[in-house]
N, C-alpha and C. Protein backbone atom coordinates (compact mmCIF):
# COMPACT_ATOMS: atom_id res chain seq x y z
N UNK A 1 168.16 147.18 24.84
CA UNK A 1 169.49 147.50 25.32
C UNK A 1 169.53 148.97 25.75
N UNK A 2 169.97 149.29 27.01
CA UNK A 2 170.23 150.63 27.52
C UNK A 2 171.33 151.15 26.68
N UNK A 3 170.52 152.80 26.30
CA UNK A 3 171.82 153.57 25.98
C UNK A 3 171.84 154.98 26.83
N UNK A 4 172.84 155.28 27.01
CA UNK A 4 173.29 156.74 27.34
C UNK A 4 173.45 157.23 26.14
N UNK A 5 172.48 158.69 26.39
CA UNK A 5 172.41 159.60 25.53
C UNK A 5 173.04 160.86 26.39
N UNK A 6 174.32 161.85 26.08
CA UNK A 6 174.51 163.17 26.50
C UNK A 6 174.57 163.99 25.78
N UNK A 7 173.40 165.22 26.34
CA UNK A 7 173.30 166.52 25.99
C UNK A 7 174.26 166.85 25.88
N UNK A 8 175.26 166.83 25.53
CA UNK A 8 176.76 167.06 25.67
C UNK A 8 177.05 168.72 25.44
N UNK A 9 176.64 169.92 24.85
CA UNK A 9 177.27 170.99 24.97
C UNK A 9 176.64 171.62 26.04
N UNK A 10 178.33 171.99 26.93
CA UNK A 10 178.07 172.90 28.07
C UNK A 10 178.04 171.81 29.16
N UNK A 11 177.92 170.38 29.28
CA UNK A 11 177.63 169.20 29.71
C UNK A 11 178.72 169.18 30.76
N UNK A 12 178.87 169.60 32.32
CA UNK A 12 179.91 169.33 32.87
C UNK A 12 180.55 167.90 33.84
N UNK A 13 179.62 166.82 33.11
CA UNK A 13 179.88 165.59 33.74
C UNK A 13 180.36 164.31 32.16
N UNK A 14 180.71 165.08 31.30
CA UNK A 14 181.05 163.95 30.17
C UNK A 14 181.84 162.97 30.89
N UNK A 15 182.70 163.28 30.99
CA UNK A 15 184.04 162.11 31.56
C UNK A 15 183.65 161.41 32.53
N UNK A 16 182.64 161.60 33.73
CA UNK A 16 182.28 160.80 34.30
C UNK A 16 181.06 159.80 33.87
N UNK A 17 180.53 160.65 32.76
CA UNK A 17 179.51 159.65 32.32
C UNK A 17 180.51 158.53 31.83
N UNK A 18 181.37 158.71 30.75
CA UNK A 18 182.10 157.59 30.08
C UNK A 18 182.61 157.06 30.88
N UNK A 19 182.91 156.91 31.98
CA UNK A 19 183.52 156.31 33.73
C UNK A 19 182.53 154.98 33.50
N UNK A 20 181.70 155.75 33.82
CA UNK A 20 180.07 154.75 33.96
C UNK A 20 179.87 154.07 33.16
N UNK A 21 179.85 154.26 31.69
CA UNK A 21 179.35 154.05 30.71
C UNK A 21 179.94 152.98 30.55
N UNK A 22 181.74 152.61 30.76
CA UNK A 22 182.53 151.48 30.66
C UNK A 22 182.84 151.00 31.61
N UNK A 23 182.63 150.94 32.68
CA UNK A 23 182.69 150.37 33.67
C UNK A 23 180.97 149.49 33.50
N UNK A 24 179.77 149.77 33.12
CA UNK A 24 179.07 149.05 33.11
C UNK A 24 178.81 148.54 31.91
N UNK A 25 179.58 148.54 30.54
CA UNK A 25 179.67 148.47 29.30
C UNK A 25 178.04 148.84 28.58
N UNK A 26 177.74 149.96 28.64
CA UNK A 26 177.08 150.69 28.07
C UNK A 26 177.53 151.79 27.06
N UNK A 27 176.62 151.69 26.02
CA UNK A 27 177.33 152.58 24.78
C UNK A 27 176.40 153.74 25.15
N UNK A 28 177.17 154.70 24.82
CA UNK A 28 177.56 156.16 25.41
C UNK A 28 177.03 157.06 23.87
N UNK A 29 176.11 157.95 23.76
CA UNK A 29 176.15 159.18 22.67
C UNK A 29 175.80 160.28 23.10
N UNK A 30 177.27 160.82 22.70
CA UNK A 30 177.51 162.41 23.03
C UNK A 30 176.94 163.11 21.58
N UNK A 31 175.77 163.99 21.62
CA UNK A 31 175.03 164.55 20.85
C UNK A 31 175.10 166.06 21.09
N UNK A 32 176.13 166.51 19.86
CA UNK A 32 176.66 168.67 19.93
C UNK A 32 176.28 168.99 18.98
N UNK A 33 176.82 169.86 19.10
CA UNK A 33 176.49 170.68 17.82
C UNK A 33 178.06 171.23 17.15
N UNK A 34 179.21 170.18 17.54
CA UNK A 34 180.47 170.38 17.36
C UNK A 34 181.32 171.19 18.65
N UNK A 35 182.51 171.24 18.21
CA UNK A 35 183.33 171.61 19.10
C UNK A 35 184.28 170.41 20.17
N UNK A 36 183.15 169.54 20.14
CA UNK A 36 184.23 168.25 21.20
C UNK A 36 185.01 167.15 20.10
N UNK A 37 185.66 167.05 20.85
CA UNK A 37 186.30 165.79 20.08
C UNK A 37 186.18 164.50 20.65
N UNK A 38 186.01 163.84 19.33
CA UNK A 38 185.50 162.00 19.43
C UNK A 38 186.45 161.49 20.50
N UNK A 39 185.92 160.41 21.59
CA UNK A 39 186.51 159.66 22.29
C UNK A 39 187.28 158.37 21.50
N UNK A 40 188.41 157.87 21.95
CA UNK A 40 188.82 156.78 21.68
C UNK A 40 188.12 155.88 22.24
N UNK A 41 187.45 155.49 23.07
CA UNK A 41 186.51 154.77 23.30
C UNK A 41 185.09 153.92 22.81
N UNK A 42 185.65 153.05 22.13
CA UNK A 42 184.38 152.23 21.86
C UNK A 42 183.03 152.09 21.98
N UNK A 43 182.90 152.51 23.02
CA UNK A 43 181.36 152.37 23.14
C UNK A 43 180.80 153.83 23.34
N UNK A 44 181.56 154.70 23.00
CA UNK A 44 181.60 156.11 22.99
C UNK A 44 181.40 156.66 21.70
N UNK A 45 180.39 156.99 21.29
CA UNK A 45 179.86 157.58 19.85
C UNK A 45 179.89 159.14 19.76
N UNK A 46 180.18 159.78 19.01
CA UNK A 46 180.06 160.93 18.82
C UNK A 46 178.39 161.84 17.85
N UNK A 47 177.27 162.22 17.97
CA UNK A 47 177.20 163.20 16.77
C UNK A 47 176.90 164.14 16.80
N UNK A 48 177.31 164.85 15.47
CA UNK A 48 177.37 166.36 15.86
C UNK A 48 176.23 167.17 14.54
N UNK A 49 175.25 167.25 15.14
CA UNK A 49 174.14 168.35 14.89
C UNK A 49 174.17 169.18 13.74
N UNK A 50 173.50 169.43 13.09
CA UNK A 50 173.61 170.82 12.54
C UNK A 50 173.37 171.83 13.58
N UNK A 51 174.19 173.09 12.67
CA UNK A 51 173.68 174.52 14.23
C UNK A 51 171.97 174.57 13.98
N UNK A 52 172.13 175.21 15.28
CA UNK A 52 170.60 175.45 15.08
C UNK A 52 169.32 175.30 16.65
N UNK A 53 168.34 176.16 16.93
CA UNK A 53 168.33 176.06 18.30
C UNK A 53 167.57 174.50 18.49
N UNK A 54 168.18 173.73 19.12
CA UNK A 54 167.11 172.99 19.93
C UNK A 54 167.93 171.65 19.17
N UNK A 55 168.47 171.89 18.35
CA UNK A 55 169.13 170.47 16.63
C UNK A 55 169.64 169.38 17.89
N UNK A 56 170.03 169.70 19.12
CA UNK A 56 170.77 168.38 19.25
C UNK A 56 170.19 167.94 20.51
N UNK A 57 169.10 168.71 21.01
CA UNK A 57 168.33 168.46 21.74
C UNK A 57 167.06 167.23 21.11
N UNK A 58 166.84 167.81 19.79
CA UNK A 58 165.94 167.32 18.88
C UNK A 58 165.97 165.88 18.48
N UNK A 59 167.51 165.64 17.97
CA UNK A 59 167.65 164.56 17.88
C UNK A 59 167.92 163.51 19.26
N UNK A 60 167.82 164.19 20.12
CA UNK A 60 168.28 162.91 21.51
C UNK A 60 166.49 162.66 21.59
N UNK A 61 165.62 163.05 21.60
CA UNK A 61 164.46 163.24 21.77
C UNK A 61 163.69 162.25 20.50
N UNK A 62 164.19 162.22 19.81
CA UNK A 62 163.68 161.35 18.38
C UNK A 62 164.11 159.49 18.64
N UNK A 63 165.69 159.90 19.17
CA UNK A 63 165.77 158.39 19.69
C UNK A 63 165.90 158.05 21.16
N UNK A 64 165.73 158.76 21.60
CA UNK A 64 165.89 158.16 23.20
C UNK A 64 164.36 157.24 23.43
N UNK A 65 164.39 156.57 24.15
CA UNK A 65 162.96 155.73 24.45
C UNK A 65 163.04 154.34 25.91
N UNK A 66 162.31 153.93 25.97
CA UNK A 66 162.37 152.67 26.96
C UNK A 66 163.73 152.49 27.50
N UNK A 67 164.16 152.06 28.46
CA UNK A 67 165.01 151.63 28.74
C UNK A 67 166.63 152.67 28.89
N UNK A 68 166.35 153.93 28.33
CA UNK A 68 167.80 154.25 27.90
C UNK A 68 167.82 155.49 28.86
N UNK A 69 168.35 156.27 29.10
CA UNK A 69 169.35 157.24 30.04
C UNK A 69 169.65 158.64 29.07
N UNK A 70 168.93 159.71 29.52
CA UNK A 70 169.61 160.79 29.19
C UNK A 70 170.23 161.88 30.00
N UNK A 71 171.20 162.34 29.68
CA UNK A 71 171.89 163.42 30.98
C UNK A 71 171.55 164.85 29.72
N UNK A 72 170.95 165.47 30.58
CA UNK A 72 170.62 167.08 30.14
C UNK A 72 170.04 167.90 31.56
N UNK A 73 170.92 169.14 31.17
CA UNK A 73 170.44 170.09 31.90
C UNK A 73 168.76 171.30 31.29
N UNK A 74 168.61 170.38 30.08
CA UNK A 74 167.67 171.28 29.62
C UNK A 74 166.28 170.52 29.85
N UNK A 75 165.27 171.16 30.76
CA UNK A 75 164.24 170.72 31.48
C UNK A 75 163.38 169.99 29.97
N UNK A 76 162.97 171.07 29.19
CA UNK A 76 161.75 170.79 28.39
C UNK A 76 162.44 169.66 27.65
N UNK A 77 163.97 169.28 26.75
CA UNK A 77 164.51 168.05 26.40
C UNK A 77 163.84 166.97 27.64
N UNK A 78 164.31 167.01 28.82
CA UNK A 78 163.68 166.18 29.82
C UNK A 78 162.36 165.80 29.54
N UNK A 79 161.64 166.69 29.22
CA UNK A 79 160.12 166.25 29.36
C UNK A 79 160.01 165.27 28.32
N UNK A 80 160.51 165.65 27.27
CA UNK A 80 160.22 164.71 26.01
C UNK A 80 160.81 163.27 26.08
N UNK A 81 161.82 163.54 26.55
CA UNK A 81 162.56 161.98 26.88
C UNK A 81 161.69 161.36 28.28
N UNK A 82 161.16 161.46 29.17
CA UNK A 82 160.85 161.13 30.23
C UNK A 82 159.25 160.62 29.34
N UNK A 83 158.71 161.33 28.65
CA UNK A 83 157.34 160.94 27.59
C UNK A 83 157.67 159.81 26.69
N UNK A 84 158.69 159.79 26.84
CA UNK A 84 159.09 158.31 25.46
C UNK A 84 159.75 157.23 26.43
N UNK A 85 159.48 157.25 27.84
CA UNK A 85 160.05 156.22 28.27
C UNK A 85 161.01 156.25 28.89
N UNK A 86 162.43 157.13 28.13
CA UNK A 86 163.66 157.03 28.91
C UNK A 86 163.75 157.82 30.19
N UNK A 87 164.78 157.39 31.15
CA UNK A 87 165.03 158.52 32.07
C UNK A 87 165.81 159.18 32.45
N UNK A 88 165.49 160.54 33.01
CA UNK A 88 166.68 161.65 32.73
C UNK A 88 167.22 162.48 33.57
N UNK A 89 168.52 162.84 34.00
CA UNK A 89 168.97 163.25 35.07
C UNK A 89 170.06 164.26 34.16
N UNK A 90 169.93 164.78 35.67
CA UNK A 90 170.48 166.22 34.88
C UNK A 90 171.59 165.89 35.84
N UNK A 91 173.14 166.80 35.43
CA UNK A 91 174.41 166.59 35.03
C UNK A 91 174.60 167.06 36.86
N UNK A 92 173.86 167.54 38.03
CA UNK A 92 174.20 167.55 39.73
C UNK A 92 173.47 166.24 40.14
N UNK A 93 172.77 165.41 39.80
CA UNK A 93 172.41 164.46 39.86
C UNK A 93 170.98 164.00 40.55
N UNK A 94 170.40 164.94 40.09
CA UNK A 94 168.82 165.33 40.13
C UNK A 94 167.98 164.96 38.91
N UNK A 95 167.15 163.87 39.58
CA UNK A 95 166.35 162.54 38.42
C UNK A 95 165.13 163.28 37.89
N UNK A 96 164.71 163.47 36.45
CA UNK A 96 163.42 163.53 36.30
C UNK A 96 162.75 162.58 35.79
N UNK A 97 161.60 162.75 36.48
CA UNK A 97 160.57 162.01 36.72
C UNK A 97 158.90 162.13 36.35
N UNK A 98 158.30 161.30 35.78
CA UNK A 98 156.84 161.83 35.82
C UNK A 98 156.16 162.66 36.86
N UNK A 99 156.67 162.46 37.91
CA UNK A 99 155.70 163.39 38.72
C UNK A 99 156.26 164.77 39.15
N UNK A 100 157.73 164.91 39.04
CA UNK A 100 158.60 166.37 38.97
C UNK A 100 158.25 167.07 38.03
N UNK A 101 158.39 166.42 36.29
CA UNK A 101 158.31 167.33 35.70
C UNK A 101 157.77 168.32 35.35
N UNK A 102 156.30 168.16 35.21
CA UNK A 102 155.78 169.31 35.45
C UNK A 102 155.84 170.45 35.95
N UNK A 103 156.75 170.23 37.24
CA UNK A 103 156.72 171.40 38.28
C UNK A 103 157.67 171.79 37.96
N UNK A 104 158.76 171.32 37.48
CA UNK A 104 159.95 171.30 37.06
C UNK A 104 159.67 172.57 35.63
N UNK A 105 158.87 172.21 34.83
CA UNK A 105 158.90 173.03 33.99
C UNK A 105 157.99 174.02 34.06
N UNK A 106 157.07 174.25 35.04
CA UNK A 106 156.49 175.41 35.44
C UNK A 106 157.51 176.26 35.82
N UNK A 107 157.92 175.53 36.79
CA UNK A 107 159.23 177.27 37.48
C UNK A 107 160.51 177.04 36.37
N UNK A 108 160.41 176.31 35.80
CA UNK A 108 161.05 177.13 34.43
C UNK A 108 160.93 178.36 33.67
N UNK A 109 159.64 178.07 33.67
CA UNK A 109 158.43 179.04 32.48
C UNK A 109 158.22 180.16 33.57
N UNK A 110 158.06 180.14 34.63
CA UNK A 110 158.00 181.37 35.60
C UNK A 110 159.31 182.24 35.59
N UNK A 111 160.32 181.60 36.04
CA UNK A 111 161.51 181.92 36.07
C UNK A 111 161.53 182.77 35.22
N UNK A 112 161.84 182.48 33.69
CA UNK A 112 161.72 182.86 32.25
C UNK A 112 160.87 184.28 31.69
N UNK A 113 159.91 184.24 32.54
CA UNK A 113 158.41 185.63 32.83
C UNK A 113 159.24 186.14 33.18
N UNK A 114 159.77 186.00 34.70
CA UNK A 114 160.05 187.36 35.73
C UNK A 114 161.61 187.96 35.11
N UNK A 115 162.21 186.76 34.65
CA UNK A 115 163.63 187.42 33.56
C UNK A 115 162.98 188.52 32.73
N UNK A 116 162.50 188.09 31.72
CA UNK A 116 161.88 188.95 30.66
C UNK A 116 161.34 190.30 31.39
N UNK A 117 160.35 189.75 32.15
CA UNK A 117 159.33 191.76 33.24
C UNK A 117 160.36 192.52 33.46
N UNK A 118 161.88 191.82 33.99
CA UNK A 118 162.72 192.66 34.47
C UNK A 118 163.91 191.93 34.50
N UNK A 119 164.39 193.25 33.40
CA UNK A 119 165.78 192.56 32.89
C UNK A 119 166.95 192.53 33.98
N UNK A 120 166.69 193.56 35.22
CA UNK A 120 167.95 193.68 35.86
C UNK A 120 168.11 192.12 37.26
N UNK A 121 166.97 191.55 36.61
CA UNK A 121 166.58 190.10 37.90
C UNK A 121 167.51 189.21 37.46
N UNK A 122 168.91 189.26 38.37
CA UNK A 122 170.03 187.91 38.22
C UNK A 122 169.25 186.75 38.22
N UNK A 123 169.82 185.96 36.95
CA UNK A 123 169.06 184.09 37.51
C UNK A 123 170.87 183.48 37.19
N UNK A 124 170.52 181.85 38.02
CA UNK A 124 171.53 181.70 37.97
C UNK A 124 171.71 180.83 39.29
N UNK A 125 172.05 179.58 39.56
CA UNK A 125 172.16 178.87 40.62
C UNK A 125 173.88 179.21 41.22
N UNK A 126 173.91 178.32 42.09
CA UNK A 126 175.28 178.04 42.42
C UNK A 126 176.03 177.38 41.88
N UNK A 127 176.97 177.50 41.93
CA UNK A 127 178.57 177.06 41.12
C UNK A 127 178.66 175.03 41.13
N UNK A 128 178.50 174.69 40.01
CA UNK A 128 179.22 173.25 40.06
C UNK A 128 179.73 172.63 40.77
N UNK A 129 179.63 171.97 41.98
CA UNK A 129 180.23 171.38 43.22
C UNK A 129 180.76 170.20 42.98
N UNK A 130 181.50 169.67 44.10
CA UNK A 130 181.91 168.18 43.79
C UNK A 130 180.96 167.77 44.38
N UNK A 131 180.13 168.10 45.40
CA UNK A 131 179.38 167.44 45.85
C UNK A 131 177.76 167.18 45.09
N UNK A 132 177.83 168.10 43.87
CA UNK A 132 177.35 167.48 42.31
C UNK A 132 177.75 165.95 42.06
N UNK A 133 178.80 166.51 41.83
CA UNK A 133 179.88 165.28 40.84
C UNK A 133 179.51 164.21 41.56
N UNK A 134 179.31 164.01 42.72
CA UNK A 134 179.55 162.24 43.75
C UNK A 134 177.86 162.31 43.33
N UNK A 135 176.55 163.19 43.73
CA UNK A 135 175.33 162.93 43.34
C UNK A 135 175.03 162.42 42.26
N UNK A 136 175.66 162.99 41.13
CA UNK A 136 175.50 162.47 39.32
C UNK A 136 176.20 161.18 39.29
N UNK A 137 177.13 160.83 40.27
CA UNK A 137 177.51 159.63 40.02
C UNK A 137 176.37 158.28 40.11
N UNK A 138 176.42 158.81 41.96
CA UNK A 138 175.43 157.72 42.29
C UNK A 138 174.56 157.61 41.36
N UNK A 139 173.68 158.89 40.98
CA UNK A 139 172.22 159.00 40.20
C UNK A 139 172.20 157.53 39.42
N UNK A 140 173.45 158.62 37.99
CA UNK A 140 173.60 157.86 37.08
C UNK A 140 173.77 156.19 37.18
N UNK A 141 174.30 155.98 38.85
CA UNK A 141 174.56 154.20 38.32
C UNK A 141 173.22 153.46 38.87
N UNK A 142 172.47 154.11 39.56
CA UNK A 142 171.05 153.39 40.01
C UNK A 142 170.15 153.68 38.57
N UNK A 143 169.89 154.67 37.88
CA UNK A 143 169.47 154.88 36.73
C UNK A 143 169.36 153.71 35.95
N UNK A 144 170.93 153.76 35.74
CA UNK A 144 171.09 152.86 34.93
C UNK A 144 171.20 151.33 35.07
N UNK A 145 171.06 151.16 36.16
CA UNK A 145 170.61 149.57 36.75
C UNK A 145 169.55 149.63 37.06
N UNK A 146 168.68 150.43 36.54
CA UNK A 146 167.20 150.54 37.02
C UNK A 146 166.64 150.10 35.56
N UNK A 147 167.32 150.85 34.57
CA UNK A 147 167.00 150.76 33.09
C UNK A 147 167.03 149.55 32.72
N UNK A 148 167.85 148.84 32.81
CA UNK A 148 168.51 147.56 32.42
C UNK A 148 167.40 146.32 33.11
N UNK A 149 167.28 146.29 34.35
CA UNK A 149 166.18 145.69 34.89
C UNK A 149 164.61 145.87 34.65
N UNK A 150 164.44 147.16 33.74
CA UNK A 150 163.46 147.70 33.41
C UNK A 150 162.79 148.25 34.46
N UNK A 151 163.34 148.17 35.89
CA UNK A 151 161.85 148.74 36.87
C UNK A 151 161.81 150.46 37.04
């Protein structure tokens, strides 16, 4: 059975995931480290982490596997979930994949160097678009009819 798993803190597509999530009756876990509050929604689970770096990254990564869906903006979480099977798209609606990730997490790790050599180097993409929001949509519903069919 497909599940949605969300990286949920800092996560700027929750509400549309749960869109998705019940509209294709898929159960939904929003995984923080606190601060949100539980959905009335049924198939909408809440849990909340101990503090701590990486705690709720950690646990989406322990159960995510075959078949299931994770939304995170955090690359190296990606890698681990994309290694156990599940697949993972980040919250503008950009899929990772076995053959991205890698590269994906190289210019992470580069990025990360040239921050550190020099502190005055802005990082930092562009602003949250709607034209995000309609990409994460689509993503998410081929994803997840991809999951379900297993291909």
């Amino acid at each position: 059975m497909t599940t949605l798993y969300i990286d949920a803190d800092a996560c700027p597509v929750k509400s549309e995931a749960e869109r998705v999530a019940t509209r294709l009756g898929v159960p939904m876990v929003l995984v923080c480290n606190g601060g949100i509050r539980p959905s009335r929604n049924p198939l909408v689970s809440l849990v909340v982490v101990e503090e701590g770096p990486d705690a709720a990254d950690l646990w989406i990564a322990e159960h995510c596997g075959p078949g299931d869906v994770v939304v995170t903006a955090d690359i190296p979480l990606a890698d681990r979930c994309v290694k156990a099977g599940a697949r993972a798209l980040q919250p503008n609606g950009e899929v990772f994949t076995e053959a991205n990730i890698g590269q994906r997490l190289a210019t992470r790790d580069l990025m990360q160097d040239l921050r550190a050599a020099n502190p005055f180097l802005q990082g930092g993409g562009a602003g949250f678009s709607r034209a995000d929001r309609s990409r994460f949509l689509q993503a998410l519903d081929r994803l997840i009819g991809a999951a379900r069919r297993g291909g």
